[in-house]
C-alpha atoms as a PDB file:
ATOM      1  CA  UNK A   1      -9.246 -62.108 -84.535  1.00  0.00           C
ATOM      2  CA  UNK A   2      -9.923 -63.551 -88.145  1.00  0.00           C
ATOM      3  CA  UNK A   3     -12.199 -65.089 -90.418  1.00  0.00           C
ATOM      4  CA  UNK A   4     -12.228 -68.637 -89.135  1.00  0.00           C
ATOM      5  CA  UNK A   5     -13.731 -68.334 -85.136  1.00  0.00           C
ATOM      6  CA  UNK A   6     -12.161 -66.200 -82.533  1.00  0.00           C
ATOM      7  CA  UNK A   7      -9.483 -67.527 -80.407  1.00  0.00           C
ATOM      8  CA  UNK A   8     -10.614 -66.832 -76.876  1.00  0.00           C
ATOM      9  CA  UNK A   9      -8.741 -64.431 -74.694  1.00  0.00           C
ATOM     10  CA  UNK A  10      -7.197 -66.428 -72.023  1.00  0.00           C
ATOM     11  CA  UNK A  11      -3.597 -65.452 -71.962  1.00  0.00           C
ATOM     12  CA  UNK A  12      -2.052 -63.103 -69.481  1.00  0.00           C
ATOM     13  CA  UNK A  13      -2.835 -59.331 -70.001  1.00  0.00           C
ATOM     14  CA  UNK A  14       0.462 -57.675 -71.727  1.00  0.00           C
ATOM     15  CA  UNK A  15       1.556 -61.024 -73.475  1.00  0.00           C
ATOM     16  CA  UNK A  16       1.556 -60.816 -77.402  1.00  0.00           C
ATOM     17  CA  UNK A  17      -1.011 -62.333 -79.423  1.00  0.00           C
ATOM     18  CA  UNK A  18      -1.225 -65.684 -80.712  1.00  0.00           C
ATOM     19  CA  UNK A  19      -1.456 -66.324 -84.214  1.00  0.00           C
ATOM     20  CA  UNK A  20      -5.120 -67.438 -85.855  1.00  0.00           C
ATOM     21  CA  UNK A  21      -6.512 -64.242 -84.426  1.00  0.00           C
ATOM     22  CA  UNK A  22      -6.925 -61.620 -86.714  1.00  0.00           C
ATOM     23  CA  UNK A  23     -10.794 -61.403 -87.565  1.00  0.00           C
ATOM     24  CA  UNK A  24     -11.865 -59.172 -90.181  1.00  0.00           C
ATOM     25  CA  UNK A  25     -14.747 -56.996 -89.071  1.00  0.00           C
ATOM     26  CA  UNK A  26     -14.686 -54.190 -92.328  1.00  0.00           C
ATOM     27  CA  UNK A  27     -12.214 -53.152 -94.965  1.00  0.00           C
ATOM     28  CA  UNK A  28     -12.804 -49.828 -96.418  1.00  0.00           C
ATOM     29  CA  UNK A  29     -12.343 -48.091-100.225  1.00  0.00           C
ATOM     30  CA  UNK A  30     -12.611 -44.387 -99.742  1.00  0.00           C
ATOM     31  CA  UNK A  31     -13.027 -41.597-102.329  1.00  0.00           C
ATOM     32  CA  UNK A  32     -14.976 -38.301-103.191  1.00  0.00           C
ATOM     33  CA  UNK A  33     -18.516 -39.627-104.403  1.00  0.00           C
ATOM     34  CA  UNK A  34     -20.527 -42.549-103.291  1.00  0.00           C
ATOM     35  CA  UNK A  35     -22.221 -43.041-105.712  1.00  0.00           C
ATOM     36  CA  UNK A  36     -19.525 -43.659-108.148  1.00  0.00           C
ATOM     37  CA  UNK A  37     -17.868 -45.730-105.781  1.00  0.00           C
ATOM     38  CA  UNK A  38     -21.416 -47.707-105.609  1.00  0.00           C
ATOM     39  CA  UNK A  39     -21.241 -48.079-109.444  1.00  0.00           C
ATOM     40  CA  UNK A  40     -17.565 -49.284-109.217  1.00  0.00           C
ATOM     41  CA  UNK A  41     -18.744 -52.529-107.101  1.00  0.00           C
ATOM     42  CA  UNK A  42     -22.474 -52.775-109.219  1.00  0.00           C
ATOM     43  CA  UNK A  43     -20.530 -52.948-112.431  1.00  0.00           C
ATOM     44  CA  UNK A  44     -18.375 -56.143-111.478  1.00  0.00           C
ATOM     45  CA  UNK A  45     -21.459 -57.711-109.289  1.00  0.00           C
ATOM     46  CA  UNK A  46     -20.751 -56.287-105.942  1.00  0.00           C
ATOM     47  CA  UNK A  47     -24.340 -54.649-105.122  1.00  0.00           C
ATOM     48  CA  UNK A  48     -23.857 -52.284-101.900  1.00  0.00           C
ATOM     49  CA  UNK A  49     -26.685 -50.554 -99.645  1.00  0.00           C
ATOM     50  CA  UNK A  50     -26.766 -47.251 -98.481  1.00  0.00           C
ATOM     51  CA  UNK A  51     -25.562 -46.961 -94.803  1.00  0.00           C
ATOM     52  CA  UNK A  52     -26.385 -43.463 -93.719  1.00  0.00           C
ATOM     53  CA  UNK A  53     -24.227 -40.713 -92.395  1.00  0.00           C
ATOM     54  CA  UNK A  54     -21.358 -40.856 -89.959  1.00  0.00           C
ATOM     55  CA  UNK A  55     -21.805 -38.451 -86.980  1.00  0.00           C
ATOM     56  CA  UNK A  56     -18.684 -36.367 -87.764  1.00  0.00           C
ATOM     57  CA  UNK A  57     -20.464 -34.316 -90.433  1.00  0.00           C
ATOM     58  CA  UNK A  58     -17.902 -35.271 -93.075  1.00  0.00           C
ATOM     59  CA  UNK A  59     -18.719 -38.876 -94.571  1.00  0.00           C
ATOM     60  CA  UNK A  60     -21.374 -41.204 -95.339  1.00  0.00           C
ATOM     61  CA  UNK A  61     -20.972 -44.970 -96.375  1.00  0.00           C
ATOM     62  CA  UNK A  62     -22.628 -47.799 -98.231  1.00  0.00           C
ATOM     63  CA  UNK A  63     -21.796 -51.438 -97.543  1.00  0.00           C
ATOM     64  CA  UNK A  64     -21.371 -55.115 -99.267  1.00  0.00           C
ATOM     65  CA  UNK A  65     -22.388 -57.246 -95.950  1.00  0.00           C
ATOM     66  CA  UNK A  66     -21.297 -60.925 -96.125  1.00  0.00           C
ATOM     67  CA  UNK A  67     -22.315 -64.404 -94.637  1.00  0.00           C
ATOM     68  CA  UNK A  68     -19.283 -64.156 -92.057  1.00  0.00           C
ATOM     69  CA  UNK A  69     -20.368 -60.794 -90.824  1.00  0.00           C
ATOM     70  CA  UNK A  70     -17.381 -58.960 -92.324  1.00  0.00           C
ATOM     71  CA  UNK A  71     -18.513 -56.041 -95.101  1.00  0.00           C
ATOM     72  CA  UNK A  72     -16.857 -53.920 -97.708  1.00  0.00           C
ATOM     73  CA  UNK A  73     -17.434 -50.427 -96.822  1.00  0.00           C
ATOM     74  CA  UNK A  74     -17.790 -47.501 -99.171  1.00  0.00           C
ATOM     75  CA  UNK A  75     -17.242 -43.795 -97.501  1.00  0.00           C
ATOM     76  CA  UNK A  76     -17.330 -40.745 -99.335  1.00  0.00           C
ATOM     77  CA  UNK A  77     -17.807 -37.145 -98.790  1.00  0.00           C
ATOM     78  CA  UNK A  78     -21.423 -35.748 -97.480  1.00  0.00           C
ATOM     79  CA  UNK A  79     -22.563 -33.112 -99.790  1.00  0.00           C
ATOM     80  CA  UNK A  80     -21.730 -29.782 -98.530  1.00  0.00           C
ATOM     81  CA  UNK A  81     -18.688 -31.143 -96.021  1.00  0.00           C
ATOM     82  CA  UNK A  82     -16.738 -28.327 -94.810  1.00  0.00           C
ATOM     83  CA  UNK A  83     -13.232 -28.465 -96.306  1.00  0.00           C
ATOM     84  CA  UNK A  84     -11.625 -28.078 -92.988  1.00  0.00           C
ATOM     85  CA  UNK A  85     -13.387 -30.780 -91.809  1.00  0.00           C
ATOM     86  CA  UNK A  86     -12.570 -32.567 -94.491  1.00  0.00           C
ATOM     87  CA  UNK A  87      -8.875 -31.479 -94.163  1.00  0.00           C
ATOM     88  CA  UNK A  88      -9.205 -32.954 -90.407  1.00  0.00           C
ATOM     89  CA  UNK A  89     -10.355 -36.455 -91.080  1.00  0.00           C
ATOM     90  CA  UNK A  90      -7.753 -39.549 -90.602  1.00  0.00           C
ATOM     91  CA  UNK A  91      -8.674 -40.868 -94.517  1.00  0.00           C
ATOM     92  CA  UNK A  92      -8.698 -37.285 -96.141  1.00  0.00           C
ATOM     93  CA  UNK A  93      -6.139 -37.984 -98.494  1.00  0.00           C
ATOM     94  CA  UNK A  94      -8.226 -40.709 -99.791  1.00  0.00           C
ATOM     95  CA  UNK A  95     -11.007 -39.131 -99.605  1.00  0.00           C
ATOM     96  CA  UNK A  96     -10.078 -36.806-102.424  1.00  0.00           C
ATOM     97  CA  UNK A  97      -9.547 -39.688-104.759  1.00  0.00           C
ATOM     98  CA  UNK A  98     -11.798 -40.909-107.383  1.00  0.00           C
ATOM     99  CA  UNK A  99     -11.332 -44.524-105.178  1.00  0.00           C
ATOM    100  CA  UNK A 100      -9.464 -46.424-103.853  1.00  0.00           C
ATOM    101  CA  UNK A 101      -8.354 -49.022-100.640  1.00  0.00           C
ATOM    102  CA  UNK A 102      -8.058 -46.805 -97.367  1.00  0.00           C
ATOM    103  CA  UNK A 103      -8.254 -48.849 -94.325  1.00  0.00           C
ATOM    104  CA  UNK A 104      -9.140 -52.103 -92.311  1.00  0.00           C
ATOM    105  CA  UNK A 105     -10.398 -53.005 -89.187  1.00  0.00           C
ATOM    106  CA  UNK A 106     -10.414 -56.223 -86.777  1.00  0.00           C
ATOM    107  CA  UNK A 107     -13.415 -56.925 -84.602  1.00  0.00           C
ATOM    108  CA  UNK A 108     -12.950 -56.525 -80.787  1.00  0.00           C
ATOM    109  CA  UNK A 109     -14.871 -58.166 -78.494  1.00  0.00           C
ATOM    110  CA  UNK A 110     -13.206 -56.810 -75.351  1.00  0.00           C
ATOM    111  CA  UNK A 111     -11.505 -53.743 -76.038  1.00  0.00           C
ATOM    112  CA  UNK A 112      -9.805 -53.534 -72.716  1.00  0.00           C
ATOM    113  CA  UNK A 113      -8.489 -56.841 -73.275  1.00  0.00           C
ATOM    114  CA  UNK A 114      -7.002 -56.163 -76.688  1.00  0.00           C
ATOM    115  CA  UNK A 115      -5.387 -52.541 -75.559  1.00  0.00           C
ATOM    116  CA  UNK A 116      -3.612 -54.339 -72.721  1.00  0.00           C
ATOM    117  CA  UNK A 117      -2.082 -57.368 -75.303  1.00  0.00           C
ATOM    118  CA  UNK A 118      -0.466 -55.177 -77.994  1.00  0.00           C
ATOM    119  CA  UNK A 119       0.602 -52.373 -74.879  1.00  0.00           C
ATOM    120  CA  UNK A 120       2.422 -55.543 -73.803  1.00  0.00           C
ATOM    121  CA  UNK A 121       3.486 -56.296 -77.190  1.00  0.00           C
ATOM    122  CA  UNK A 122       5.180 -53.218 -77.295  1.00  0.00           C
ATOM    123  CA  UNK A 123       3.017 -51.606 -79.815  1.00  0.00           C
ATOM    124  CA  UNK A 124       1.648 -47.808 -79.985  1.00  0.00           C
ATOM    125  CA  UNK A 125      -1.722 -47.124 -79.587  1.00  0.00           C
ATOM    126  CA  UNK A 126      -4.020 -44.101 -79.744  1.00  0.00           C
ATOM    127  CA  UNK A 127      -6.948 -43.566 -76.727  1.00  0.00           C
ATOM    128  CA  UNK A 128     -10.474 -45.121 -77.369  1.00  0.00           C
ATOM    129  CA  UNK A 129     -12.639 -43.038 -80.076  1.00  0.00           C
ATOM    130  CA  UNK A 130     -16.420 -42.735 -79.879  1.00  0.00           C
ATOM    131  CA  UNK A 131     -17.892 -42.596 -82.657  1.00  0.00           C
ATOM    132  CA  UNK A 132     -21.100 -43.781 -85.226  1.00  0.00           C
ATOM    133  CA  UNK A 133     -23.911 -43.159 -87.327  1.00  0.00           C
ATOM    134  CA  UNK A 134     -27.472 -42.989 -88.108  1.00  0.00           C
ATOM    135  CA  UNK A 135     -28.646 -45.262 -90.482  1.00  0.00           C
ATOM    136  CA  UNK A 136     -31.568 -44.363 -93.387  1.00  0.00           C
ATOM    137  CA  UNK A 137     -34.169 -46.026 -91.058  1.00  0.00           C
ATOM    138  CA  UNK A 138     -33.037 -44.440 -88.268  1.00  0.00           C
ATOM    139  CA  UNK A 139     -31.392 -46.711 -86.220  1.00  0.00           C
ATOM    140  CA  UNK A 140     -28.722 -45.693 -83.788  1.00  0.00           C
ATOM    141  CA  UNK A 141     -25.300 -47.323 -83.979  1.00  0.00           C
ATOM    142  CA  UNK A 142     -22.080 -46.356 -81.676  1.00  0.00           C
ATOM    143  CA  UNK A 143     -18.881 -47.424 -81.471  1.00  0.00           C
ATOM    144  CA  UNK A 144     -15.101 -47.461 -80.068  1.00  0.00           C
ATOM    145  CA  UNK A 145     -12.168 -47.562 -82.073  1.00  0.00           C
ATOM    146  CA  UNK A 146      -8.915 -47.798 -81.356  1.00  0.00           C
ATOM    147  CA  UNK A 147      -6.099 -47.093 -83.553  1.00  0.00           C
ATOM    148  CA  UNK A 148      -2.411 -49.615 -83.371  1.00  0.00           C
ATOM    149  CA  UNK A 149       0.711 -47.946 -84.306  1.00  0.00           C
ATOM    150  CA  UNK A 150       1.792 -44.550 -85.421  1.00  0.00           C
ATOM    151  CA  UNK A 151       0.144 -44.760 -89.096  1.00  0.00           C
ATOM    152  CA  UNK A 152      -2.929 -43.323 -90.519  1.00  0.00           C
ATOM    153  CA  UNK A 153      -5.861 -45.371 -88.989  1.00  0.00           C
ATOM    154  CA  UNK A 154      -5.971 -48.770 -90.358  1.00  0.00           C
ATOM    155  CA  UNK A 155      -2.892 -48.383 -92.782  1.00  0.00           C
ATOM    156  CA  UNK A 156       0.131 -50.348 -92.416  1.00  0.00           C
ATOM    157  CA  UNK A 157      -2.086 -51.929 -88.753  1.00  0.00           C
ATOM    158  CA  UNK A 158      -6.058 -52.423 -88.991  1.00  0.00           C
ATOM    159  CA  UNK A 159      -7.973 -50.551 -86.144  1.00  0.00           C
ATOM    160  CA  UNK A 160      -9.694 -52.119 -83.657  1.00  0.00           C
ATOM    161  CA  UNK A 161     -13.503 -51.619 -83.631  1.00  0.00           C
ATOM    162  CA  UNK A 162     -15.971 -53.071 -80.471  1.00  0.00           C
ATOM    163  CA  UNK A 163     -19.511 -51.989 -80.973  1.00  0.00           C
ATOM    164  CA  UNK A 164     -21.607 -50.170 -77.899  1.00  0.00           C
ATOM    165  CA  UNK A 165     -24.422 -51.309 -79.529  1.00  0.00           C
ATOM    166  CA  UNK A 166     -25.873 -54.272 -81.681  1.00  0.00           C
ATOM    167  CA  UNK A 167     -23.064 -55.397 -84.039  1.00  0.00           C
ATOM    168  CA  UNK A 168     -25.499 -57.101 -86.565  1.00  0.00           C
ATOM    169  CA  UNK A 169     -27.427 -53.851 -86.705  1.00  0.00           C
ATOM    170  CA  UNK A 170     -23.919 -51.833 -88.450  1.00  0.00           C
ATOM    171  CA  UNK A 171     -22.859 -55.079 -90.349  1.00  0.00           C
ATOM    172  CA  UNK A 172     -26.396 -56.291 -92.031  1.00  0.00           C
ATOM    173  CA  UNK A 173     -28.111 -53.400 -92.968  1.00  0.00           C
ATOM    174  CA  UNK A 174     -30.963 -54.619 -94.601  1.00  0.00           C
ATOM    175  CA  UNK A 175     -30.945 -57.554 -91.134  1.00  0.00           C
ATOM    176  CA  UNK A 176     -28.965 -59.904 -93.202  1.00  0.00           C
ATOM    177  CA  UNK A 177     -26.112 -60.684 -95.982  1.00  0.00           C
ATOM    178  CA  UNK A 178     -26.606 -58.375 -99.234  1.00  0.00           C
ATOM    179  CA  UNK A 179     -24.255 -60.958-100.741  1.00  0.00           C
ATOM    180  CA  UNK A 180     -23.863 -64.610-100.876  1.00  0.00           C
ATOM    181  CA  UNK A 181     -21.843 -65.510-103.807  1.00  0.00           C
ATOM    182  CA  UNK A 182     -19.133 -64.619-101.485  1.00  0.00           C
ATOM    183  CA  UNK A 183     -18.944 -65.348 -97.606  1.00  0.00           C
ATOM    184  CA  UNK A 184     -16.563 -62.690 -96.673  1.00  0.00           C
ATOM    185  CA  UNK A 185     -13.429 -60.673 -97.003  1.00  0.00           C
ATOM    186  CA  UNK A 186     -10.452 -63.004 -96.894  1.00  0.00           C
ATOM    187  CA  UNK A 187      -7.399 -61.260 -97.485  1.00  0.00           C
ATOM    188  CA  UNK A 188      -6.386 -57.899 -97.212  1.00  0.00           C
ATOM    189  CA  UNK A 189      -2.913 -57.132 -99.412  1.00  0.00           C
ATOM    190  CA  UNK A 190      -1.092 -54.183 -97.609  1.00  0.00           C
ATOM    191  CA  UNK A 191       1.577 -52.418 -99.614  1.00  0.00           C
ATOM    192  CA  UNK A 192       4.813 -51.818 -97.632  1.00  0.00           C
ATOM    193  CA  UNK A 193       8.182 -50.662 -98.382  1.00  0.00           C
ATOM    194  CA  UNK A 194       9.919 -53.073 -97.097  1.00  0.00           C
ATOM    195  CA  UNK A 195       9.028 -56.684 -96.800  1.00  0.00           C
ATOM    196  CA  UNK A 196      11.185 -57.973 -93.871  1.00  0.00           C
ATOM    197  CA  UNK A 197      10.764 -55.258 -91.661  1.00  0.00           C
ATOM    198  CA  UNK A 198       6.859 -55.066 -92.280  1.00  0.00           C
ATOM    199  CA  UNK A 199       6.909 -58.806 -91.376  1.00  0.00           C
ATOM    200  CA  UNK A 200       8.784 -58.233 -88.040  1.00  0.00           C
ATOM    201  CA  UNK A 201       6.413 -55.947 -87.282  1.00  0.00           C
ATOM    202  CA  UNK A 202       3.360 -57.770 -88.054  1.00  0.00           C
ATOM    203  CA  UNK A 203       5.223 -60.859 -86.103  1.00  0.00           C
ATOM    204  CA  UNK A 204       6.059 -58.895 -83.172  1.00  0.00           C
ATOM    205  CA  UNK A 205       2.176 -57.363 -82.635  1.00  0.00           C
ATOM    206  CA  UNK A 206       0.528 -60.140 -83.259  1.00  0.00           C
ATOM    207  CA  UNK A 207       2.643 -63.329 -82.157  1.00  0.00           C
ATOM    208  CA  UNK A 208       2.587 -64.975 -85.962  1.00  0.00           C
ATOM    209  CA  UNK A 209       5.163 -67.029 -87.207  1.00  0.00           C
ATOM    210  CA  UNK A 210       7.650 -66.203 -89.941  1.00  0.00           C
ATOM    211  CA  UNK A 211       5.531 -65.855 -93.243  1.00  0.00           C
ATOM    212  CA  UNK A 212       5.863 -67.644 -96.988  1.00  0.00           C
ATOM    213  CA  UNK A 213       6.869 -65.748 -99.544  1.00  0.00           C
ATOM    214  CA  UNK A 214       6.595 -65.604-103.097  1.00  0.00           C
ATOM    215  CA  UNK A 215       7.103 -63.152-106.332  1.00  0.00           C
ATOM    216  CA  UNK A 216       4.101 -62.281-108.436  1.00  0.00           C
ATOM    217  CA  UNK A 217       5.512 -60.518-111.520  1.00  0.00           C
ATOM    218  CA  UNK A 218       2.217 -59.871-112.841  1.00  0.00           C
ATOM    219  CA  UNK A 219       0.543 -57.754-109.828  1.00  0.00           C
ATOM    220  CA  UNK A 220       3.751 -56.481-109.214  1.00  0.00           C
ATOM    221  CA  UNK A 221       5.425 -57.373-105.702  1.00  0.00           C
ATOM    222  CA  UNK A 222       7.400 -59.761-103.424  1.00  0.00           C
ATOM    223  CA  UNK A 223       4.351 -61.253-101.354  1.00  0.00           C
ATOM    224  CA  UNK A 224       4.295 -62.459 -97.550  1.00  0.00           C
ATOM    225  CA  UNK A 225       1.851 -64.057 -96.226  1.00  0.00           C
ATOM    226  CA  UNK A 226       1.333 -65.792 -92.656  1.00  0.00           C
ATOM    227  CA  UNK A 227      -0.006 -69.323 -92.270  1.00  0.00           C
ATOM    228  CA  UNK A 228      -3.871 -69.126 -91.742  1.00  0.00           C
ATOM    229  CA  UNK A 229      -4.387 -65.351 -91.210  1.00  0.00           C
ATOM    230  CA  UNK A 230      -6.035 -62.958 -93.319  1.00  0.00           C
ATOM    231  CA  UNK A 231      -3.240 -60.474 -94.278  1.00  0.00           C
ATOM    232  CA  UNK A 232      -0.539 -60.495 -97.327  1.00  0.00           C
ATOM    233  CA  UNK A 233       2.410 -57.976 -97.444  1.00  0.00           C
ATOM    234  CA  UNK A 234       3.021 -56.543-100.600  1.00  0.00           C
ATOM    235  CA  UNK A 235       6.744 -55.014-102.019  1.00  0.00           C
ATOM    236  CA  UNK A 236       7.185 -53.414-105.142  1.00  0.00           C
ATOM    237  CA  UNK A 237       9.710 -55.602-106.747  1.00  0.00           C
ATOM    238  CA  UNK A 238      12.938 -53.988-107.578  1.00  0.00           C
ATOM    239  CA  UNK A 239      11.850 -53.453-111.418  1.00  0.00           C
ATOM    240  CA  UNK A 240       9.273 -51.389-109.844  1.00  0.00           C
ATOM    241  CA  UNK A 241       5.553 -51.448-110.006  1.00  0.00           C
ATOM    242  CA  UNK A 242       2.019 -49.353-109.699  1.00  0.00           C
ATOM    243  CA  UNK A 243       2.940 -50.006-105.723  1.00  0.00           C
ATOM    244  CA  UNK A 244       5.376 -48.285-105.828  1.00  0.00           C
ATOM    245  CA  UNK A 245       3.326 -45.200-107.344  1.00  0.00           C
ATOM    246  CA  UNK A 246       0.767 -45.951-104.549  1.00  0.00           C
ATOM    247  CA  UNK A 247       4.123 -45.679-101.823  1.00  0.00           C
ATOM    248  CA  UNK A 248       4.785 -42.711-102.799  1.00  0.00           C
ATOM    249  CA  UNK A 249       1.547 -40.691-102.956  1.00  0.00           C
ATOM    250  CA  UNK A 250      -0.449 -42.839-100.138  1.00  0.00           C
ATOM    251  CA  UNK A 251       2.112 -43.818 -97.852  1.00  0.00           C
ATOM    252  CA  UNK A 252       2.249 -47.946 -96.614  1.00  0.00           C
ATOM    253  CA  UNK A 253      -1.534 -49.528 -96.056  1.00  0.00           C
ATOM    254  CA  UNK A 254      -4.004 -51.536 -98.360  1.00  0.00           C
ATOM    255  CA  UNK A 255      -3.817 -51.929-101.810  1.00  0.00           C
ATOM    256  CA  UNK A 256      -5.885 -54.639-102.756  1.00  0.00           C
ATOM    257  CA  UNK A 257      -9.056 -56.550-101.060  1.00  0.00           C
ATOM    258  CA  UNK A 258      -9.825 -60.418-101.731  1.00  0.00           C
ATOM    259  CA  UNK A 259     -12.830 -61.625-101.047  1.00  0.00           C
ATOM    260  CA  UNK A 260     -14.119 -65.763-100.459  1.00  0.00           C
ATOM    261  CA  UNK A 261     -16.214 -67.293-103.368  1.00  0.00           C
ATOM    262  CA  UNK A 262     -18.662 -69.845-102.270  1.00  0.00           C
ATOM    263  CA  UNK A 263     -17.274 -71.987-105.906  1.00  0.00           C
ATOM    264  CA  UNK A 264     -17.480 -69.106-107.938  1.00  0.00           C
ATOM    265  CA  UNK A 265     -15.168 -68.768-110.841  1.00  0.00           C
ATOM    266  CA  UNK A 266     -15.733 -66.262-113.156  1.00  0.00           C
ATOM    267  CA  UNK A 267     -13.348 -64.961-115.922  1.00  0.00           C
ATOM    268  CA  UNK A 268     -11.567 -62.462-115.575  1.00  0.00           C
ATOM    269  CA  UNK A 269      -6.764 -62.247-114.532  1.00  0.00           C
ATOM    270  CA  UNK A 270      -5.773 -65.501-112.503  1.00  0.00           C
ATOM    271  CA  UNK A 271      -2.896 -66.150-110.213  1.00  0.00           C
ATOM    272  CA  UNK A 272      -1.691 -68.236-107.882  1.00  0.00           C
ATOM    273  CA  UNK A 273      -0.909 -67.320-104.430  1.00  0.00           C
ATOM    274  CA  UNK A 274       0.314 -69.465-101.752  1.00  0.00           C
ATOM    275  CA  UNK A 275      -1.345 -72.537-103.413  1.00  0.00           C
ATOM    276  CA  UNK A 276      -4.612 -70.619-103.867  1.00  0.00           C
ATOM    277  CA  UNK A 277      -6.413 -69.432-107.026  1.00  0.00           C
ATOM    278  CA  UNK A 278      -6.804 -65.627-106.972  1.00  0.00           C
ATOM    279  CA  UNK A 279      -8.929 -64.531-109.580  1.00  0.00           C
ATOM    280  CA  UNK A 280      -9.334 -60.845-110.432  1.00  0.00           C
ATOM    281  CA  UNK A 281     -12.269 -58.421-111.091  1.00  0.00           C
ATOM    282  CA  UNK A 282     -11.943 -55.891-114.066  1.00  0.00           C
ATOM    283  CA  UNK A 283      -9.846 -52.936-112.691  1.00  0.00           C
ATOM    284  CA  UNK A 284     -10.530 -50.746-115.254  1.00  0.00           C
ATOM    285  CA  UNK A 285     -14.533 -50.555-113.891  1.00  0.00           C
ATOM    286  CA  UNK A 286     -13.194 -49.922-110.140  1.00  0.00           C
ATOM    287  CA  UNK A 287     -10.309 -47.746-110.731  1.00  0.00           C
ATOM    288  CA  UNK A 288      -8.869 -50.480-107.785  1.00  0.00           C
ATOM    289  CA  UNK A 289      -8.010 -53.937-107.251  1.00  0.00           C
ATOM    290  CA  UNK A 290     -10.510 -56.645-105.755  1.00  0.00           C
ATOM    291  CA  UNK A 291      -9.900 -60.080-105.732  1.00  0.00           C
ATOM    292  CA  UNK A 292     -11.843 -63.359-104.701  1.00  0.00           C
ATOM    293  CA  UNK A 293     -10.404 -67.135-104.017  1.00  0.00           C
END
């Protein structure tokens, strides 16, 4: 799964992964209100649309849909949530933030498929989860998710998500892309402790070769990134960093979301990563960090 086309499933059952398969179906910034986290994204050009409730009483979202199908999600508490439920839900701890990056998922096509593969890769997994939501207009949408490793759902490992009913219907809201200065999520930047043994990890689950690596003194970490595939591990570097901060309180999982300009280039920090441009929106009006190349 990833943002170029899906590699179709035709190895064994219980092999590992190939590489070039990591397809980005969401990534998620989670926090207390919606609509501050709506104003976040509005104030640096990132318009979102309401989404509607989720069915467990304790969220609602609003969404960024893109040309590739992939979307930014927004969740935040539903007025009047129960604080035990609240106290019960995977993201809670983000939840009670003003903000910030929570989670990630990767689309699956055939979920039965992809829970054989990483059982044979070794990796833990939790048991299918039902799950969805009623959106504004009242359309129905259900889902499955399935959770891969031990972490908080889509943390250090995305979640797998395969829809029970129309796909297009949970990622285009409005029936097509809110957004077309940008064609989709690109990169997500997960912070880790550790550098080499997030790497083995990431090459063990998902069959990727070893990945490039490069300092970036300015955002703060030792980066890793594998060839062609839509994630970068991120390690506070020894002189220490805000990842580090986010270690500590948050535990490992994203940090930072980059998005693909269609030849936009607006002002705003620059870097280079792994022979691409990585431009920056203002931080200060998200309280996070998003990115576009």
């Amino acid at each position: 799964m990833r943002l170029i086309p899906i590699v179709l499933l035709t190895a064994l059952a219980g092999q590992p992964l190939s590489s070039a398969n990591l397809q980005i179906d969401h990534v998620t910034i989670a926090g207390r209100d919606l609509r501050t986290l709506q104003a976040g994204l509005r104030a640096v050009g990132i318009p979102t649309v309401f989404g509607g409730a989720h069915g467990n009483s304790v969220t609602e979202m609003a969404a960024a849909s893109f040309p590739d199908g992939s979307y930014l999600e927004a969740i935040a508490l539903q007025h009047g949530a129960k604080p035990e439920a609240v106290e019960k839900h995977e993201w809670a701890r983000f939840l009670k933030t003003a903000g910030m990056p929570a989670a990630w998922a990767l689309r699956a096509a055939d979920l039965g498929a992809e829970i054989a593969r990483f059982r044979g890769a070794g990796l833990e997994l939790s048991a299918p989860v039902r799950a969805g939501r009623k959106r504004p207009d009242g359309v129905q949408l259900e889902w499955e998710t399935v959770d891969l490793g031990a972490e908080t759902r889509g943390t250090f490992f995305p979640f797998l998500i395969h829809d029970l009913t129309d796909r297009n219907r949970r990622a285009f809201i409005n029936g097509k892309p809110l957004i077309t200065d940008f064609s989709g999520v690109a990169r997500v930047v997960v912070a880790v402790r550790s550098l080499k043994e997030a790497a083995a990890r990431y090459r063990r689950a998902f069959g990727l070769p070893e990945p490039a690596e490069q300092n970036d003194a300015e955002f703060g970490a030792r980066l890793a990134a594998f060839p062609n595939e839509p994630v970068v591990l991120a390690e506070p570097l020894p002189s220490g960093s805000w990842i580090s901060g986010r270690l500590n309180e948050f535990g490992e999982g994203p940090c930072a979301f980059i998005l693909a300009a269609n030849g936009r280039r607006a002002a705003g920090s620059a870097t280079r990563w792994f022979g691409r441009e990585v431009s920056w929106f203002d931080a200060g009006k998200l309280r996070w960090r998003l990115g576009f190349e």
